[in-house]
C-alpha atoms as a PDB file:
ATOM      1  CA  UNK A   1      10.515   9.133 -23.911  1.00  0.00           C
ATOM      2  CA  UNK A   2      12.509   6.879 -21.920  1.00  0.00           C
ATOM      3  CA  UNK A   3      12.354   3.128 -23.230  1.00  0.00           C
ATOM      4  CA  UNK A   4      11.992   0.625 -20.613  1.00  0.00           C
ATOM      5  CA  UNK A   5      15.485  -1.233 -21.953  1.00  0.00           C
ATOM      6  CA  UNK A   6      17.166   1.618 -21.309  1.00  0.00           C
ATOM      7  CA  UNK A   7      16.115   2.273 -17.564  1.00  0.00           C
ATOM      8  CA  UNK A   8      16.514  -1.662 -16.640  1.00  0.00           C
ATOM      9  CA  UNK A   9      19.667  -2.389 -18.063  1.00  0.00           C
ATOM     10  CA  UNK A  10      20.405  -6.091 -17.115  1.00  0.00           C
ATOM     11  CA  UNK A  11      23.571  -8.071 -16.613  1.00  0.00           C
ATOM     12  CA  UNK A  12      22.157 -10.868 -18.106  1.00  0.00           C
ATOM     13  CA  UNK A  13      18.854 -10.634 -19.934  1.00  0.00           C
ATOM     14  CA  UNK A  14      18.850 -13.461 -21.818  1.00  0.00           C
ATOM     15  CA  UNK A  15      17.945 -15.567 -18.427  1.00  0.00           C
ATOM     16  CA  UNK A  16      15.892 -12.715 -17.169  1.00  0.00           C
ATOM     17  CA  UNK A  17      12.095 -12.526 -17.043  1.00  0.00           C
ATOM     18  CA  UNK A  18       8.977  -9.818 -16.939  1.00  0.00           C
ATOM     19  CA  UNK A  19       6.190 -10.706 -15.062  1.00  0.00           C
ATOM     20  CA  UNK A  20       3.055  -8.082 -15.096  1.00  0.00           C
ATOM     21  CA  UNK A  21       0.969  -9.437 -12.406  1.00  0.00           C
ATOM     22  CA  UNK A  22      -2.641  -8.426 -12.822  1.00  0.00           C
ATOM     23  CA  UNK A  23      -4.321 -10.657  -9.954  1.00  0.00           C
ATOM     24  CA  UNK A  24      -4.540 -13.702  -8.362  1.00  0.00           C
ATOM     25  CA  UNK A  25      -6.435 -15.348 -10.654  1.00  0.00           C
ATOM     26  CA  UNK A  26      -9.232 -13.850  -8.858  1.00  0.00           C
ATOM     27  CA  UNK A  27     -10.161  -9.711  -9.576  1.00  0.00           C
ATOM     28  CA  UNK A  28     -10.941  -9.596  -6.252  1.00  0.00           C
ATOM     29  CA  UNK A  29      -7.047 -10.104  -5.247  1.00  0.00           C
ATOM     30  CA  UNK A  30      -5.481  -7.337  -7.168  1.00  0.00           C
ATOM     31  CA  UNK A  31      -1.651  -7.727  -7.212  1.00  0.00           C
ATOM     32  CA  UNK A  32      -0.840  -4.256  -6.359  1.00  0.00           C
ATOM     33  CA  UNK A  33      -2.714  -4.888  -2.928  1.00  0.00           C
ATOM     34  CA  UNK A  34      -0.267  -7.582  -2.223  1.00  0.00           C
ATOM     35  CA  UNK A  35       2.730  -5.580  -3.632  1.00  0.00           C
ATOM     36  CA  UNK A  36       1.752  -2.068  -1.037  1.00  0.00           C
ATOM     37  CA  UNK A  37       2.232  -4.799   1.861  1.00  0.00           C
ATOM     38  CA  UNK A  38       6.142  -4.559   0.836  1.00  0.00           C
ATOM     39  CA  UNK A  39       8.308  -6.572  -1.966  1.00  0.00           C
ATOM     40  CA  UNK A  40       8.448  -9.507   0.320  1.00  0.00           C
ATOM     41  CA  UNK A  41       5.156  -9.985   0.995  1.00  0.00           C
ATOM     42  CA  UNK A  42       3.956 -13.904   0.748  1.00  0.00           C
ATOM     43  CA  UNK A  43       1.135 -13.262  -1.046  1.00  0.00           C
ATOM     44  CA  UNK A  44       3.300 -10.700  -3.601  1.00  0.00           C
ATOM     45  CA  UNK A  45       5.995 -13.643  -3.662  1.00  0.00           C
ATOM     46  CA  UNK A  46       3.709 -16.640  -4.119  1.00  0.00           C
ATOM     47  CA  UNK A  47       1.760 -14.518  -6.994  1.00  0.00           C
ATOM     48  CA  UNK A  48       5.497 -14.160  -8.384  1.00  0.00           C
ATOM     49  CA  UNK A  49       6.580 -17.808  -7.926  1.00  0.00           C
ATOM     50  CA  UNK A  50       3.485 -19.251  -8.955  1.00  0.00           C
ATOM     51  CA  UNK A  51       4.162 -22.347 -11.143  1.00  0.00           C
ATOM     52  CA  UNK A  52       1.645 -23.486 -14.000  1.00  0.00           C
ATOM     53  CA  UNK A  53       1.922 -27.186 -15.986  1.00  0.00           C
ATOM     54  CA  UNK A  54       1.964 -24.874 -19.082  1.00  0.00           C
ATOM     55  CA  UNK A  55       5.916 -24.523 -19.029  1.00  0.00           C
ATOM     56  CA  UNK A  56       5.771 -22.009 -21.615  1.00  0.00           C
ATOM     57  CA  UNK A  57       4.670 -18.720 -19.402  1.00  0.00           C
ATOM     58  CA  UNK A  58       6.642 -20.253 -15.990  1.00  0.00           C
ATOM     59  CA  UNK A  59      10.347 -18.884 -15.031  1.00  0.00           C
ATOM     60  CA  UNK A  60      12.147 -22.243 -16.062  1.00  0.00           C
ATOM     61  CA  UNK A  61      15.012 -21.008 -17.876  1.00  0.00           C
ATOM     62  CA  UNK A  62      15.133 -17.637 -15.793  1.00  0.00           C
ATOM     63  CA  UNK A  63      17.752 -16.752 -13.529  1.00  0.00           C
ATOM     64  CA  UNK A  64      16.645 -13.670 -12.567  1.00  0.00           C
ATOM     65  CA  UNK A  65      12.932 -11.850 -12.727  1.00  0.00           C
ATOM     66  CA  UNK A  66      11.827  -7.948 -12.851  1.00  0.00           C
ATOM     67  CA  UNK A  67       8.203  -8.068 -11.272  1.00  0.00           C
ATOM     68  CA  UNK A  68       5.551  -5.396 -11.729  1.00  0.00           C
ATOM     69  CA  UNK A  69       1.870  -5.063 -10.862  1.00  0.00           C
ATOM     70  CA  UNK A  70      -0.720  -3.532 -12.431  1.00  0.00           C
ATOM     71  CA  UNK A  71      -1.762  -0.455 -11.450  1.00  0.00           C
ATOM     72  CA  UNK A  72      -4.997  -0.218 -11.499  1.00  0.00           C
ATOM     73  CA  UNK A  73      -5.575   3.634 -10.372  1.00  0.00           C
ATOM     74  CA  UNK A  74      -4.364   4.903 -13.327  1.00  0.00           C
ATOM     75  CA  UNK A  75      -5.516   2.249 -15.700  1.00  0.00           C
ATOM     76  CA  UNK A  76      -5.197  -1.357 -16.935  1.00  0.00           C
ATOM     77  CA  UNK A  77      -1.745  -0.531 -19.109  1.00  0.00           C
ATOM     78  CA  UNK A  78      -0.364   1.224 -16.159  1.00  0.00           C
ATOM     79  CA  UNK A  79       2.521  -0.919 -13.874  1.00  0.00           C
ATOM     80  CA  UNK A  80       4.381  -0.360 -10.799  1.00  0.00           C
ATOM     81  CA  UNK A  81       7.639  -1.863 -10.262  1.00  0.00           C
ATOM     82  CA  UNK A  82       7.716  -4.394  -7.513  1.00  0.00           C
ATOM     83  CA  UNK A  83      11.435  -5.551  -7.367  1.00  0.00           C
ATOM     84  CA  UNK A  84      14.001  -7.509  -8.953  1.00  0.00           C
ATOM     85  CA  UNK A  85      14.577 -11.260  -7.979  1.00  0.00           C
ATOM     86  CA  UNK A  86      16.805 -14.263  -8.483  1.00  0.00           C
ATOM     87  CA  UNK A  87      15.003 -17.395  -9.023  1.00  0.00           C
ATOM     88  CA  UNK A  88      15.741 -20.628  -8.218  1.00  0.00           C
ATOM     89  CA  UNK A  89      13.245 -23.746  -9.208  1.00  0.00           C
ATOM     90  CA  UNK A  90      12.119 -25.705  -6.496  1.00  0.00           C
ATOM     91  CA  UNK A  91      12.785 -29.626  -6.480  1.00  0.00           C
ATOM     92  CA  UNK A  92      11.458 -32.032  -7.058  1.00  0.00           C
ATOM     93  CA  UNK A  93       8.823 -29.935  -9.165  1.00  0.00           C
ATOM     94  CA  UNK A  94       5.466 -28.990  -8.267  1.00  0.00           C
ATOM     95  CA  UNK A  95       2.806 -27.544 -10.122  1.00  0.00           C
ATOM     96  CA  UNK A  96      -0.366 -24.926  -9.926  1.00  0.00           C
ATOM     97  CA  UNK A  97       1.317 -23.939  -6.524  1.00  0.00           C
ATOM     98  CA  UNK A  98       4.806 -22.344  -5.327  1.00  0.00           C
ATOM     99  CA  UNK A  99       7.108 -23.426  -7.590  1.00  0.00           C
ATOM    100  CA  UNK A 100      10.228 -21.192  -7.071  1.00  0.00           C
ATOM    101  CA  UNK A 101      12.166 -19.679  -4.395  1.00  0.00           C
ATOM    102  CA  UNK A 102      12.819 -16.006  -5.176  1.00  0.00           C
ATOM    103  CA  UNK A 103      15.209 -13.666  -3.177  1.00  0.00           C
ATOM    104  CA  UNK A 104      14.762  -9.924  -3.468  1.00  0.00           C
ATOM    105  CA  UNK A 105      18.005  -8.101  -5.023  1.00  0.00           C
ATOM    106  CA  UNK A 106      19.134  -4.956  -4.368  1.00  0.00           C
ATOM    107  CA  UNK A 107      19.099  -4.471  -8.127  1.00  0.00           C
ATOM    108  CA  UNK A 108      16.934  -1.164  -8.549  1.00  0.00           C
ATOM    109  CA  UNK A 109      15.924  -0.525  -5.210  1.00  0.00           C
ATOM    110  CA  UNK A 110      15.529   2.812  -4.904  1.00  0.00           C
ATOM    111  CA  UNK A 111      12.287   2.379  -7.499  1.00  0.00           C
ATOM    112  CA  UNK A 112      10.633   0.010  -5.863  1.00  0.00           C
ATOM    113  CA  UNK A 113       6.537   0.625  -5.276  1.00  0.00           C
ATOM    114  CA  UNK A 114       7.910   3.956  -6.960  1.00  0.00           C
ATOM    115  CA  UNK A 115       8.261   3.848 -10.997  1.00  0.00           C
ATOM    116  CA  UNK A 116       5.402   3.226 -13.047  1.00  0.00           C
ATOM    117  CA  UNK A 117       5.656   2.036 -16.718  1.00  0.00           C
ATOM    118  CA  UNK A 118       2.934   2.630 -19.426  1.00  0.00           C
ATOM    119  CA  UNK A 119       2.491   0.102 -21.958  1.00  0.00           C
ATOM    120  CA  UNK A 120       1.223   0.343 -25.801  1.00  0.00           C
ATOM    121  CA  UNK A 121      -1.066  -2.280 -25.625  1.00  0.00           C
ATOM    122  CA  UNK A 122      -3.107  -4.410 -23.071  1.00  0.00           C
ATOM    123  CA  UNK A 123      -1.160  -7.507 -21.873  1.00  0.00           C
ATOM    124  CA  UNK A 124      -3.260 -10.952 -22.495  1.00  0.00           C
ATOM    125  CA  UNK A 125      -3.424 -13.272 -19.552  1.00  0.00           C
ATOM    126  CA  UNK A 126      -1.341 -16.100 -21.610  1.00  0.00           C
ATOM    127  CA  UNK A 127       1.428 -13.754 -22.237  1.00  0.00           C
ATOM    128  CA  UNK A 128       2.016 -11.518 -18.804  1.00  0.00           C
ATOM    129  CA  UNK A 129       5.668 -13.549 -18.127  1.00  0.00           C
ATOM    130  CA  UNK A 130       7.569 -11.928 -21.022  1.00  0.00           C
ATOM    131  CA  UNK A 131      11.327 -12.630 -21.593  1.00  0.00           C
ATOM    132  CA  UNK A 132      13.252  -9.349 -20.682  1.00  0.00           C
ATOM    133  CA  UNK A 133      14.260  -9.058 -24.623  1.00  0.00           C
ATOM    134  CA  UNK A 134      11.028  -9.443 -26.335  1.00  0.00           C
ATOM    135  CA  UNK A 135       9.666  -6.593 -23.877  1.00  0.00           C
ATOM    136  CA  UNK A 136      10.318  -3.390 -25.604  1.00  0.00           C
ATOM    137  CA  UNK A 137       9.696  -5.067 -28.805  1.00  0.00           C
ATOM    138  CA  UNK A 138       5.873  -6.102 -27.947  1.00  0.00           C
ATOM    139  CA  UNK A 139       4.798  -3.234 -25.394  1.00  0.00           C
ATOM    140  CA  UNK A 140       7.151  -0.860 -26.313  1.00  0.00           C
ATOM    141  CA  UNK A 141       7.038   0.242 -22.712  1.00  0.00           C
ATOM    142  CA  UNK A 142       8.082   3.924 -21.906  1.00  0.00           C
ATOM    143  CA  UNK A 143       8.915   4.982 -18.276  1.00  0.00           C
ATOM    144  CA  UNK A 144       6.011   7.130 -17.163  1.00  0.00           C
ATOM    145  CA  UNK A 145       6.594   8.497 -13.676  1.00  0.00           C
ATOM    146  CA  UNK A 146       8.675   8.389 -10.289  1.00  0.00           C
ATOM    147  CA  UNK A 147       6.681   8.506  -7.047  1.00  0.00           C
ATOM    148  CA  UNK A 148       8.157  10.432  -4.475  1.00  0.00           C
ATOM    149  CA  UNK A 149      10.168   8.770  -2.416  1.00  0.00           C
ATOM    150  CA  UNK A 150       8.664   8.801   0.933  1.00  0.00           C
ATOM    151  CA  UNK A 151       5.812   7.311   2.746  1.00  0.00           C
ATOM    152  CA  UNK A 152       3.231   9.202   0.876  1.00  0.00           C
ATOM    153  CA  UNK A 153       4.541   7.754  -2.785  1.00  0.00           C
ATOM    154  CA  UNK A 154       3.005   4.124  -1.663  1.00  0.00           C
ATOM    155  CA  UNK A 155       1.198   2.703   1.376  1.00  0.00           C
ATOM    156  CA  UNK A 156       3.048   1.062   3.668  1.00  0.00           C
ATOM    157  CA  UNK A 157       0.770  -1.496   5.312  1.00  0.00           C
ATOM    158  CA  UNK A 158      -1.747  -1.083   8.005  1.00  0.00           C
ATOM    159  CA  UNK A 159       0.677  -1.904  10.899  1.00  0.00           C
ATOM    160  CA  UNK A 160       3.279   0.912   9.550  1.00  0.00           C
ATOM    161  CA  UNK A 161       1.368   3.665   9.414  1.00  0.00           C
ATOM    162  CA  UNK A 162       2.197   6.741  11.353  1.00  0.00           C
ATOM    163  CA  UNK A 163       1.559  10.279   9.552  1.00  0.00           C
ATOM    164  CA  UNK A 164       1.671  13.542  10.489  1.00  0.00           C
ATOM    165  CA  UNK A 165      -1.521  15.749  10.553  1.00  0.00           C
ATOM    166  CA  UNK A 166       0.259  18.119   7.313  1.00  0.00           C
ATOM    167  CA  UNK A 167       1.094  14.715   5.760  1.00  0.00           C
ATOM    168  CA  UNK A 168      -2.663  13.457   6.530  1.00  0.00           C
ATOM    169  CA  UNK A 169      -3.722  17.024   4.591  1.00  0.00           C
ATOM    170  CA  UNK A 170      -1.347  15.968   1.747  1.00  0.00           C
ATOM    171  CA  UNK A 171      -2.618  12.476   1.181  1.00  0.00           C
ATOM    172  CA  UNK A 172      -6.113  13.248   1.773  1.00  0.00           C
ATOM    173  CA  UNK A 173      -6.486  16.500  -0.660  1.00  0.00           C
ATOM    174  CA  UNK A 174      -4.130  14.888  -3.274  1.00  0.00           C
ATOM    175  CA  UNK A 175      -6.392  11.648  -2.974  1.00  0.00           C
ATOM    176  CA  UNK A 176      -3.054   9.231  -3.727  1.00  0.00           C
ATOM    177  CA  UNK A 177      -4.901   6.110  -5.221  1.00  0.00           C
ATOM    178  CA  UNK A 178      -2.919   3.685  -3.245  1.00  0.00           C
ATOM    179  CA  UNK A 179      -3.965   5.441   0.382  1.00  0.00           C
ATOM    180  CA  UNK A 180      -7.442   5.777  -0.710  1.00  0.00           C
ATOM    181  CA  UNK A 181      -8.074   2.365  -2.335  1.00  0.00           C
ATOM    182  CA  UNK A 182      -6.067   0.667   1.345  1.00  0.00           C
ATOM    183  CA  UNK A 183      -7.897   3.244   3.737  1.00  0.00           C
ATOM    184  CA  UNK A 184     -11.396   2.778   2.226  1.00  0.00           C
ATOM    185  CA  UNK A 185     -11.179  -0.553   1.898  1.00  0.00           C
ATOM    186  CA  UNK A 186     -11.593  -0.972   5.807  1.00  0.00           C
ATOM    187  CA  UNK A 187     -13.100   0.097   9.017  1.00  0.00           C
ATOM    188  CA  UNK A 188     -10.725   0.388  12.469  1.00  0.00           C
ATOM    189  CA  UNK A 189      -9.737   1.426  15.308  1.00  0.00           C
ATOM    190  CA  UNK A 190      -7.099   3.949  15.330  1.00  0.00           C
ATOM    191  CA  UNK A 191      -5.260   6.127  17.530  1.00  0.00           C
ATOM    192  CA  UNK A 192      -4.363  10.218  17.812  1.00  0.00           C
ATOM    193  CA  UNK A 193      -1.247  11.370  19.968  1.00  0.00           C
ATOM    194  CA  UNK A 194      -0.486  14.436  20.738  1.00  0.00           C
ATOM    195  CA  UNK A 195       2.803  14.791  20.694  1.00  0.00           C
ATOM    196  CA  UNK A 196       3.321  17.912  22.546  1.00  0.00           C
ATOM    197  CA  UNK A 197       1.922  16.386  25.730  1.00  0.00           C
ATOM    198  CA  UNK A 198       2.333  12.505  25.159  1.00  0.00           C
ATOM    199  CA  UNK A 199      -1.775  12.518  25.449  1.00  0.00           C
ATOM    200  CA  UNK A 200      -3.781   9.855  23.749  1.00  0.00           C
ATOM    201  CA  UNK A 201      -6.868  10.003  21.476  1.00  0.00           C
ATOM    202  CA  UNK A 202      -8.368   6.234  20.717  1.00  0.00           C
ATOM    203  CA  UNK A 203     -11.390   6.750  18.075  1.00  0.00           C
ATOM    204  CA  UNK A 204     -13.160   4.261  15.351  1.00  0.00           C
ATOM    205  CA  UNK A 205     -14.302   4.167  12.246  1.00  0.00           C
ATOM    206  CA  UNK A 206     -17.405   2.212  11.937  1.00  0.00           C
ATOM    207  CA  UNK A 207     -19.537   3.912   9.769  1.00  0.00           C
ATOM    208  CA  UNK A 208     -20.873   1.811   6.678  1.00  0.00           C
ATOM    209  CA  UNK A 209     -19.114   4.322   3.864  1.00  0.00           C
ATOM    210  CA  UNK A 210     -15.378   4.972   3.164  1.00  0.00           C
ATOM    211  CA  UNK A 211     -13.971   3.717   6.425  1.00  0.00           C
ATOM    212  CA  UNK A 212     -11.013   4.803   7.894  1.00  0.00           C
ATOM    213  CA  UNK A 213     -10.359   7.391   4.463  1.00  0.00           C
ATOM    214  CA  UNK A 214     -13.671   8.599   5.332  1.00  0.00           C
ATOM    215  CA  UNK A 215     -13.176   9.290   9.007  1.00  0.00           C
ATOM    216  CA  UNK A 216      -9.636  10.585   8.703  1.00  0.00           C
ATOM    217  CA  UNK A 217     -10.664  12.594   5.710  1.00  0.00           C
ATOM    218  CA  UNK A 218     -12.575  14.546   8.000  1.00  0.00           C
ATOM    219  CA  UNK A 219      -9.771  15.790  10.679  1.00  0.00           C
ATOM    220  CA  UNK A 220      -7.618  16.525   7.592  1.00  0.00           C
ATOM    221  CA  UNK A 221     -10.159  19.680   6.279  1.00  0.00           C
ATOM    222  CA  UNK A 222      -8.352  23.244   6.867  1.00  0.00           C
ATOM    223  CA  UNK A 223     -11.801  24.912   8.172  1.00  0.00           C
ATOM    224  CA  UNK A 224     -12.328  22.389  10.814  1.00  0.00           C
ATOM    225  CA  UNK A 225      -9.508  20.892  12.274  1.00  0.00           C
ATOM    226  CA  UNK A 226     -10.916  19.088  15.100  1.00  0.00           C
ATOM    227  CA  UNK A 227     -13.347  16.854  12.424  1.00  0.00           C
ATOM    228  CA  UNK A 228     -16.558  17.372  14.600  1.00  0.00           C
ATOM    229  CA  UNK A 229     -14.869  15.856  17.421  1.00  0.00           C
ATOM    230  CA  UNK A 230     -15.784  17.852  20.591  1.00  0.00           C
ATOM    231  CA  UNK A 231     -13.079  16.217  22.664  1.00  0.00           C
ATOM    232  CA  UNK A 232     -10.548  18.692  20.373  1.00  0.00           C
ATOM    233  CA  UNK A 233     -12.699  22.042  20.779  1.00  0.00           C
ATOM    234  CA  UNK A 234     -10.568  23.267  23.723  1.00  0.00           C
ATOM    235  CA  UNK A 235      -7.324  22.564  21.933  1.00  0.00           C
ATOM    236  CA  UNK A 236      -8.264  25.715  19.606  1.00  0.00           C
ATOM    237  CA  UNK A 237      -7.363  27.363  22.518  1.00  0.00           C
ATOM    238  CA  UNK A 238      -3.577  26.553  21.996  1.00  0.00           C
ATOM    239  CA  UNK A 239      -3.480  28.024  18.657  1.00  0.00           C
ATOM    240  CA  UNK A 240      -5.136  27.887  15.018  1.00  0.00           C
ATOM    241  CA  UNK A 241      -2.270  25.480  14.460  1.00  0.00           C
ATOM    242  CA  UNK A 242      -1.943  23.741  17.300  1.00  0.00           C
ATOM    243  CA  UNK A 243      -3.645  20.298  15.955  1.00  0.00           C
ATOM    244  CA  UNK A 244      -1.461  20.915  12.869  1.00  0.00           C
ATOM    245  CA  UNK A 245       1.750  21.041  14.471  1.00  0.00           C
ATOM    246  CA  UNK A 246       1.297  18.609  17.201  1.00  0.00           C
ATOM    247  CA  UNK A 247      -1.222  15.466  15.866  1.00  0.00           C
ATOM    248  CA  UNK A 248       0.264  12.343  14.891  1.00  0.00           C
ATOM    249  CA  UNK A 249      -2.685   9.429  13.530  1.00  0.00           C
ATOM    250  CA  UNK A 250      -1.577   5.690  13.391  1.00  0.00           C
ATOM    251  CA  UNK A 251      -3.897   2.566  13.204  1.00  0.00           C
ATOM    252  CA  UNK A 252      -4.701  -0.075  16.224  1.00  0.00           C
ATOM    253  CA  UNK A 253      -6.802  -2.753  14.680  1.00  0.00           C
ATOM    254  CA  UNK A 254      -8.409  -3.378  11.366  1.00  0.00           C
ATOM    255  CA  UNK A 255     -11.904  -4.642  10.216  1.00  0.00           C
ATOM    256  CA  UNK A 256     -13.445  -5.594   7.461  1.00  0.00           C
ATOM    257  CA  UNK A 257     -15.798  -2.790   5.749  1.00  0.00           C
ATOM    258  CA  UNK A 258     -18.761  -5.479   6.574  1.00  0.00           C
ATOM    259  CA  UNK A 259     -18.093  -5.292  10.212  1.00  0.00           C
ATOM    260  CA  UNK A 260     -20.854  -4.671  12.600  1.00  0.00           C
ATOM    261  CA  UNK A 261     -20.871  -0.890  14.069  1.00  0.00           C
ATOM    262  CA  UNK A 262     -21.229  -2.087  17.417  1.00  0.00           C
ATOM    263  CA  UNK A 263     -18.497  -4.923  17.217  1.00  0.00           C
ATOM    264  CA  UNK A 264     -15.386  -2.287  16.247  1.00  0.00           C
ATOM    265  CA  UNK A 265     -17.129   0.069  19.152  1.00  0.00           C
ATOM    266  CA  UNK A 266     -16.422  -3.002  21.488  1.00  0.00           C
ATOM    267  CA  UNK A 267     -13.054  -2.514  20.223  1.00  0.00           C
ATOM    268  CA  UNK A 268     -12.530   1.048  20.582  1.00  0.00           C
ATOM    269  CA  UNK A 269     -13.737   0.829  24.544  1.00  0.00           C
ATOM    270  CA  UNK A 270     -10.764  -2.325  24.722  1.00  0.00           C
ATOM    271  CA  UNK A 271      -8.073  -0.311  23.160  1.00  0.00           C
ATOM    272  CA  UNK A 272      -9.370   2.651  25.698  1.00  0.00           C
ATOM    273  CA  UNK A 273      -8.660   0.762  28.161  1.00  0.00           C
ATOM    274  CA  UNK A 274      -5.518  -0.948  27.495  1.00  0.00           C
ATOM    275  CA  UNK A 275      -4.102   3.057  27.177  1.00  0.00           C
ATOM    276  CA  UNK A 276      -6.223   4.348  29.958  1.00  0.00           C
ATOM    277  CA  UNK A 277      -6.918   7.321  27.938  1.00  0.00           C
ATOM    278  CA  UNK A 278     -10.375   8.329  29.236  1.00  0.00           C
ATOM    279  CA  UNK A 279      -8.672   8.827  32.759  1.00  0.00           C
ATOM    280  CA  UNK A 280      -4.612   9.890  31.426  1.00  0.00           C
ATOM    281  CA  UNK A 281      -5.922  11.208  27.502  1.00  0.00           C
ATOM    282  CA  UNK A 282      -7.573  13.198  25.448  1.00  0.00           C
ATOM    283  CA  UNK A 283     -10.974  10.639  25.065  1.00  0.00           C
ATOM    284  CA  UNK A 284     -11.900  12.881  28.875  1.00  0.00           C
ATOM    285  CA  UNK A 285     -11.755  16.257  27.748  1.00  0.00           C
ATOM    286  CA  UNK A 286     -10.917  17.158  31.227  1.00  0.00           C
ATOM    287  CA  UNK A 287      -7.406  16.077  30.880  1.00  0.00           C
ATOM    288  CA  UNK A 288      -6.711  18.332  28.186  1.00  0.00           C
ATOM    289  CA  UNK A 289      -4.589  21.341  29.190  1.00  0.00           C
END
């Protein structure tokens, strides 16, 4: 077992702090939701900086933090590194607010939204800002596993998604938690290129269960490539693997899962438009060769 003081070996850890951010003060704001949006994230930062009248559990006397986040796929004692920070107080002080400035160090980088520690025991809600030495002592903390490092080991946020159709198969059959839980969580509008011919598929997912996971989860199974969609039938044409080799998926617009059917289908006919793929793409199955 690796101990968690032996992996994050600080210069100074006297003046460095552990936060294990569970949410923002609200369940329904977990903080690995804000941390999959990327390490500098204002919601992720402000959760980070956050600045109580109970000096006690803030980052006065810290020069430096190591932020995690709970993660909650695998289970309440389960957190994902988020980054290591330097702090610097904000004055004059303010309270129940912002009350740092934190910079993101290059410190660790390579394990960021990657490494997951396990702790021995829960952590209570008056004790999740830990100094760096009492750590191991309390949790006894053991390294527990290393995501791979690309963009299937975390999600990347809405706007940077861009996957393959065998990466799509990987995500979808492995069910990674943080895809699932960010891909369920919404309906959309997104967008199919093929890249062979530059051709343009704009579809939706507006259906009231599993949103965009649902929908995608669909063109990802081996036995039916084109997901039901008949505007893909002639592409079998090409090859078993043609839709395999040549479909790249990527999201236009995001809704919330409440969001009326017929509102994101007043969407989909806008982004249609905007590409002109009913008369240049693949939404006219005429146009494809």
């Amino acid at each position: 077992m690796l101990k968690f003081e032996d992996f994050f070996k600080v210069a100074e850890p006297e003046k460095t702090k552990v936060k294990f951010n569970m949410n923002a003060g609200n369940a329904n704001y977990p903080a690995w939701d804000y941390l999959i949006q990327g390490e500098d994230n204002a919601d992720w930062i402000n959760m980070n900086a956050h600045k109580k009248m109970q000096a006690n559990n803030n980052l006065n006397r810290a020069k430096y933090l190591l932020a995690f986040a709970q993660y909650y796929p695998y289970g309440p004692d389960y957190y994902i590194f988020g980054g290591m920070y330097k702090v610097e107080k904000i004055i004059p002080e303010v309270f129940d607010t912002k009350g740092y400035n934190l910079t993101l160090l290059p410190d660790f980088a390579d394990y960021r939204k990657r490494l997951i520690i396990k702790l021995s025991r829960p952590v209570g809600r008056d004790i999740y800002n830990k100094p760096y030495n009492s750590v191991q002592r309390d949790f006894q903390p053991e390294i527990y596993e290393l995501a791979p490092s690309t963009k299937l080991g975390a999600f990347p946020g809405y706007n940077n998604v861009l996957l393959s159709h065998k990466d799509l198969q990987t995500i979808i059959n492995m069910e990674a938690p943080e895809w699932k839980n960010a891909l369920s969580s919404v309906k959309g509008v997104y967008c199919i290129t093929d890249i062979s011919t530059g051709q343009l598929y704009i579809g939706s997912a507006s259906g009231d269960y599993g949103g965009i996971w649902q929908r995608w989860s669909n063109y990802a199974n081996v036995n039916n490539l084109t997901g039901g969609n008949k505007t893909f039938e002639e592409l079998k044409n090409n090859g078993a693997n043609y839709i395999i080799d040549n479909f790249t998926y990527s999201i236009l617009e995001i809704f919330d899962i409440r969001t009326k059917r017929e509102d994101i289908i007043h969407r989909e006919e806008y982004w249609k438009k905007v590409f002109q793929s009913v008369k240049h793409g693949m939404n006219n199955v005429r146009h494809i060769k």
